[in-house]
N, C-alpha and C. Protein backbone atom coordinates (compact mmCIF):
# COMPACT_ATOMS: atom_id res chain seq x y z
N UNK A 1 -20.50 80.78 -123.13
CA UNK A 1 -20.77 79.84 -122.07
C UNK A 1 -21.21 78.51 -122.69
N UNK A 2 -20.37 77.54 -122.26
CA UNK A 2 -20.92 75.97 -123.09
C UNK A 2 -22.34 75.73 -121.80
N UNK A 3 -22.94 75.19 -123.01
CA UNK A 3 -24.20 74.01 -122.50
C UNK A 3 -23.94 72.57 -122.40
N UNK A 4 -24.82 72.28 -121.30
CA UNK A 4 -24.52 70.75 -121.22
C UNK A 4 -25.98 69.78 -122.03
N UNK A 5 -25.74 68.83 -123.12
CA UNK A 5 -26.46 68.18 -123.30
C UNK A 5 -26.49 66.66 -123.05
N UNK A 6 -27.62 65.60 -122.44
CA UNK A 6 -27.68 64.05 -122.82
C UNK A 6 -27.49 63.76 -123.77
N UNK A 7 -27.22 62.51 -124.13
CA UNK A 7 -26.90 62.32 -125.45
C UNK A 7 -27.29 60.31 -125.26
N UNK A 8 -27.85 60.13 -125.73
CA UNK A 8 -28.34 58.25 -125.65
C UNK A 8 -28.00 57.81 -126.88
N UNK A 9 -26.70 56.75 -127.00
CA UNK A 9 -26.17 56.11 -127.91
C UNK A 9 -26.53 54.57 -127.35
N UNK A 10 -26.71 53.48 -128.83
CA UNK A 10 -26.16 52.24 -128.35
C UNK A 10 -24.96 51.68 -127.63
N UNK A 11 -24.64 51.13 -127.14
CA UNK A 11 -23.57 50.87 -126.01
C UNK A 11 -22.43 50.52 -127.36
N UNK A 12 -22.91 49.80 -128.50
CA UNK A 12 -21.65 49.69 -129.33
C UNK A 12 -21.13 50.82 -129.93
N UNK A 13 -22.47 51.80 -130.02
CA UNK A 13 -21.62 53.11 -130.64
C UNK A 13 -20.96 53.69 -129.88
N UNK A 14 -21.15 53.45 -128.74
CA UNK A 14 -20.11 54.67 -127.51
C UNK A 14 -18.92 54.13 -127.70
N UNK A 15 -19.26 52.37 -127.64
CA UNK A 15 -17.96 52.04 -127.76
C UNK A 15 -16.72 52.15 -128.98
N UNK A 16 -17.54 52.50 -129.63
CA UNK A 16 -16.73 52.74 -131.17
C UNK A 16 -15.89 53.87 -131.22
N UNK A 17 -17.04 55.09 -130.49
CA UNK A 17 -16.67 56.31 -130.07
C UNK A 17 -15.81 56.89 -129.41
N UNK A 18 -15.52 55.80 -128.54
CA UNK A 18 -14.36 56.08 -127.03
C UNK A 18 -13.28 55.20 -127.92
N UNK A 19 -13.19 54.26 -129.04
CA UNK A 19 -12.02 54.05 -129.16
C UNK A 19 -11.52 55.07 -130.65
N UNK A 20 -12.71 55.11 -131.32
CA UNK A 20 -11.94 56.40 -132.20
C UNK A 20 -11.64 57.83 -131.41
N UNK A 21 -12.18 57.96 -130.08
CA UNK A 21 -11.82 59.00 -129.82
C UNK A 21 -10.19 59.17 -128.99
N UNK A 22 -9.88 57.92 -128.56
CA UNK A 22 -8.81 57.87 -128.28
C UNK A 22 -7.77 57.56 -129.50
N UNK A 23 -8.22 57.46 -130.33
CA UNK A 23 -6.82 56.97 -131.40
C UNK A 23 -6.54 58.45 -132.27
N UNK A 24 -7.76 59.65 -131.91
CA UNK A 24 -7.68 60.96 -132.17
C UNK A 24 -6.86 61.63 -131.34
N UNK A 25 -6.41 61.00 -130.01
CA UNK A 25 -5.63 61.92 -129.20
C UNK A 25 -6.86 62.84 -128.19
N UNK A 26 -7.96 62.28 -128.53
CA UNK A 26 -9.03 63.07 -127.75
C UNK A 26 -9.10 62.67 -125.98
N UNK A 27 -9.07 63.62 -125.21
CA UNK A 27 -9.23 63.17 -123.66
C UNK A 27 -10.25 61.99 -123.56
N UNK A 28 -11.53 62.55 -124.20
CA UNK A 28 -12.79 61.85 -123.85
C UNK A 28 -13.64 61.99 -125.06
N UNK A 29 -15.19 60.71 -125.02
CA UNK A 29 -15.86 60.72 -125.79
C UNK A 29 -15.98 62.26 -126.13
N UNK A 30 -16.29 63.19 -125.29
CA UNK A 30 -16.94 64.37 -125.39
C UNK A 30 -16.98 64.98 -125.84
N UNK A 31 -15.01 65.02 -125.78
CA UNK A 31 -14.50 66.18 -126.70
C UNK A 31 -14.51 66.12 -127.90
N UNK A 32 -14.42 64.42 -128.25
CA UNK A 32 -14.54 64.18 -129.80
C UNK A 32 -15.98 64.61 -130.57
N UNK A 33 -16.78 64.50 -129.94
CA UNK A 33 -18.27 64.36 -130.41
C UNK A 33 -17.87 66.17 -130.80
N UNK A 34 -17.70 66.76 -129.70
CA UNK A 34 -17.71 68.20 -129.93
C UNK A 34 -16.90 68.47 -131.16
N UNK A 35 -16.06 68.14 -131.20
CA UNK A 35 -14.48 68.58 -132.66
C UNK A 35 -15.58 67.93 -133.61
N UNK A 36 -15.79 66.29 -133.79
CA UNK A 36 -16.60 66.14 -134.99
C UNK A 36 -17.74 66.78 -135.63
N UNK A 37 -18.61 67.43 -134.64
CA UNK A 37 -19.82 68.33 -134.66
C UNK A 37 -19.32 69.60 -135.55
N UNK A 38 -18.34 70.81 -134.59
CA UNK A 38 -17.49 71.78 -134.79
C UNK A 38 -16.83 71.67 -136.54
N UNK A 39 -16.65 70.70 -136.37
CA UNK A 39 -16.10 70.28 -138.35
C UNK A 39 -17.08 70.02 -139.22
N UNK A 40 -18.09 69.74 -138.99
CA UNK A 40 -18.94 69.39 -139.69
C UNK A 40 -19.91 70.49 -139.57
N UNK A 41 -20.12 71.02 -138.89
CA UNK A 41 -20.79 72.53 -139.24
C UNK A 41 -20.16 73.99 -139.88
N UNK A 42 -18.83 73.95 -139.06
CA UNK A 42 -17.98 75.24 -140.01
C UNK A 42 -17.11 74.51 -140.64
N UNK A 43 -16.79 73.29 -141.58
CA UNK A 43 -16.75 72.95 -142.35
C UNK A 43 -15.19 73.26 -142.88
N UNK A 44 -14.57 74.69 -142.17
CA UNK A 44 -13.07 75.28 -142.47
C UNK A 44 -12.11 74.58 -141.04
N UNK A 45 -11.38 75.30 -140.97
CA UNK A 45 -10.02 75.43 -140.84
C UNK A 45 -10.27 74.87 -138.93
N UNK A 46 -9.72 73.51 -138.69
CA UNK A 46 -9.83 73.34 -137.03
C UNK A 46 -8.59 73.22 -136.59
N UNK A 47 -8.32 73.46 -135.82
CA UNK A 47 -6.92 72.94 -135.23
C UNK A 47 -6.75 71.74 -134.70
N UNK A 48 -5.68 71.04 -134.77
CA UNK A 48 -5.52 69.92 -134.41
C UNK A 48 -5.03 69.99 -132.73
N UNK A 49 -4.77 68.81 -132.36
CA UNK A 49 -4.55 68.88 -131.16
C UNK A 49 -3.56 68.87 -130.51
N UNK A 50 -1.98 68.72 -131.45
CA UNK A 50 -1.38 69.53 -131.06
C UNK A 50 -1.15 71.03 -131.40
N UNK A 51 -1.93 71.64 -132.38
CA UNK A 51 -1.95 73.07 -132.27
C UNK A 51 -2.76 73.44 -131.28
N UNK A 52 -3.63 72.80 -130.31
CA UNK A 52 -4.29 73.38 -128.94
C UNK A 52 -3.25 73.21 -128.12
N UNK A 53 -2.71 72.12 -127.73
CA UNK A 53 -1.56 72.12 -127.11
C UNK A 53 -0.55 73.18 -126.93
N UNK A 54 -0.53 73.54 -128.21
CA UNK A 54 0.69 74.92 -128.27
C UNK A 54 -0.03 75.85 -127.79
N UNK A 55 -0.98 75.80 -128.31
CA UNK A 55 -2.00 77.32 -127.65
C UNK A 55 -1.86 76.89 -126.29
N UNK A 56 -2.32 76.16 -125.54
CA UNK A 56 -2.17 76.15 -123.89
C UNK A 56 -1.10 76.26 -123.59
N UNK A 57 -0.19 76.04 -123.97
CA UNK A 57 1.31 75.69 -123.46
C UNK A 57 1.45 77.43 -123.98
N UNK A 58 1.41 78.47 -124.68
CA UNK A 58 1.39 79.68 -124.80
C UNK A 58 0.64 80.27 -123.99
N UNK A 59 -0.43 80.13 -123.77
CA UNK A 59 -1.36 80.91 -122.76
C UNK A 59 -0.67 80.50 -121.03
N UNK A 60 -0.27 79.22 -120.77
CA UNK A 60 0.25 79.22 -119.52
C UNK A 60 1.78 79.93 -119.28
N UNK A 61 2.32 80.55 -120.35
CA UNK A 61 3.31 81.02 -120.82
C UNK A 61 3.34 82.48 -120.75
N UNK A 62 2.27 82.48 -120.85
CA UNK A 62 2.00 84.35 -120.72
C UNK A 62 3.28 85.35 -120.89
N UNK A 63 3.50 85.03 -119.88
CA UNK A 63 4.64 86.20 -119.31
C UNK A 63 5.88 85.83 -120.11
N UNK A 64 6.18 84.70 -120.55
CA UNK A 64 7.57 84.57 -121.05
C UNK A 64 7.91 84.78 -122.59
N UNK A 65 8.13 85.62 -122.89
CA UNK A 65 8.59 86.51 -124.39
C UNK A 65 9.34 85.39 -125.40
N UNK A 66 10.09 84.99 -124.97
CA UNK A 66 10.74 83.74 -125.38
C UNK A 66 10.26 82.57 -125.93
N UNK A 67 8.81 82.64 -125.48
CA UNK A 67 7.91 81.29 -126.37
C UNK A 67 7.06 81.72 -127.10
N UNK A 68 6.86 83.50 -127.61
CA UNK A 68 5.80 84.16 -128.42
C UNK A 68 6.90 84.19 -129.99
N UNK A 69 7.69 84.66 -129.83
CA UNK A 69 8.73 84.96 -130.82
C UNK A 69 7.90 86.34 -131.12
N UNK A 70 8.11 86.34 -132.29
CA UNK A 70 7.48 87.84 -133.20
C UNK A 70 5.77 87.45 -133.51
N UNK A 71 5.23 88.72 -133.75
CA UNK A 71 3.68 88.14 -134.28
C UNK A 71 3.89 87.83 -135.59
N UNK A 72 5.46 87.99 -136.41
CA UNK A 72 5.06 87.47 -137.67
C UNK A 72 5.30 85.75 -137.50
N UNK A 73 5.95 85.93 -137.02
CA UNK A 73 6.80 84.11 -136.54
C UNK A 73 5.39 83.46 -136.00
N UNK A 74 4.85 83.62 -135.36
CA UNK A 74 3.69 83.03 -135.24
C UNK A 74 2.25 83.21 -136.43
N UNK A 75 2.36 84.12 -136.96
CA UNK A 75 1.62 84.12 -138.05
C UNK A 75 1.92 83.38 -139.11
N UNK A 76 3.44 83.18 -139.66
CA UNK A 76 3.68 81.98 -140.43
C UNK A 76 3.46 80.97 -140.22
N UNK A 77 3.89 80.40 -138.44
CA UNK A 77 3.93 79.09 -138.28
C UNK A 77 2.14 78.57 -138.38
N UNK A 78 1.07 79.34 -137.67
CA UNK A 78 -0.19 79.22 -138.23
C UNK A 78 -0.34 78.93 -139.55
N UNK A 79 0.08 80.22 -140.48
CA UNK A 79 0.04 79.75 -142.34
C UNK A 79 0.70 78.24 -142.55
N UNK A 80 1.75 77.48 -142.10
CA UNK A 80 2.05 76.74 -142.01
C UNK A 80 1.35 75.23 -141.77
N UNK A 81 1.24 75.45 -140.70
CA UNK A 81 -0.10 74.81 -139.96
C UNK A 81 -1.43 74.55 -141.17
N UNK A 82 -1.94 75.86 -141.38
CA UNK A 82 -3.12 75.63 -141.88
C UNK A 82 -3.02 74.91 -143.81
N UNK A 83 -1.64 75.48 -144.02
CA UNK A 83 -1.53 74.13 -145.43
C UNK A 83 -0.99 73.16 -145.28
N UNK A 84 -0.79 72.65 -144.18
CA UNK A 84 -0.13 70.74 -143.85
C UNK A 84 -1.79 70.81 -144.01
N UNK A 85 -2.64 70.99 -143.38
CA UNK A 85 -3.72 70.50 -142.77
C UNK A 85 -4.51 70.74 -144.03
N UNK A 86 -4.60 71.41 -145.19
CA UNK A 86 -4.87 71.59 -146.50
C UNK A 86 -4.89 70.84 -147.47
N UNK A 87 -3.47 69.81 -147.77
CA UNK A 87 -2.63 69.50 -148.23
C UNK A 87 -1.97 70.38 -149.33
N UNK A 88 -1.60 71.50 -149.07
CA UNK A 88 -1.12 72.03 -149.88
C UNK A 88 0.60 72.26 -149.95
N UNK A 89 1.56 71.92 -148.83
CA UNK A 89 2.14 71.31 -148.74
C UNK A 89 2.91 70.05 -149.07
């Protein structure tokens, strides 16, 4: 269950905030604060935002077999995923 916290910034930092958070592809300040927090404490492996994307676009998908492929096909494309984001690639 998420918690809700205040949070009191200078008006230039929000503003800094809402425009790096949009050039992240982030909805809102919020979500960014949260992903930057989330990275900076477990420090590993986050997904980007279009790998959430795919995840929603799979979960609203449920039922259709055709956008899961195999669990290995999705287990690569993850391994995949996680060394672009590595640079090991």
């Amino acid at each position: 269950m998420n918690e809700q916290i205040n949070l009191r910034m200078p008006a230039t930092l929000l503003k800094a905030a809402r425009q790096k958070a949009k050039s992240k592809g982030h909805r809102n300040v919020q979500e960014y604060i949260a992903e930057t927090i989330r990275e900076d404490i477990y420090d590993d492996y986050v997904l980007s935002k279009k790998e959430i994307e795919l995840i929603d676009r799979l979960m609203k998908a449920k039922g259709d077999p055709r956008i899961w492929g195999t669990e290995q096909e999705l287990q690569a494309a993850f391994k995949r995923a996680k060394e672009r984001k590595s640079g090991s690639i």
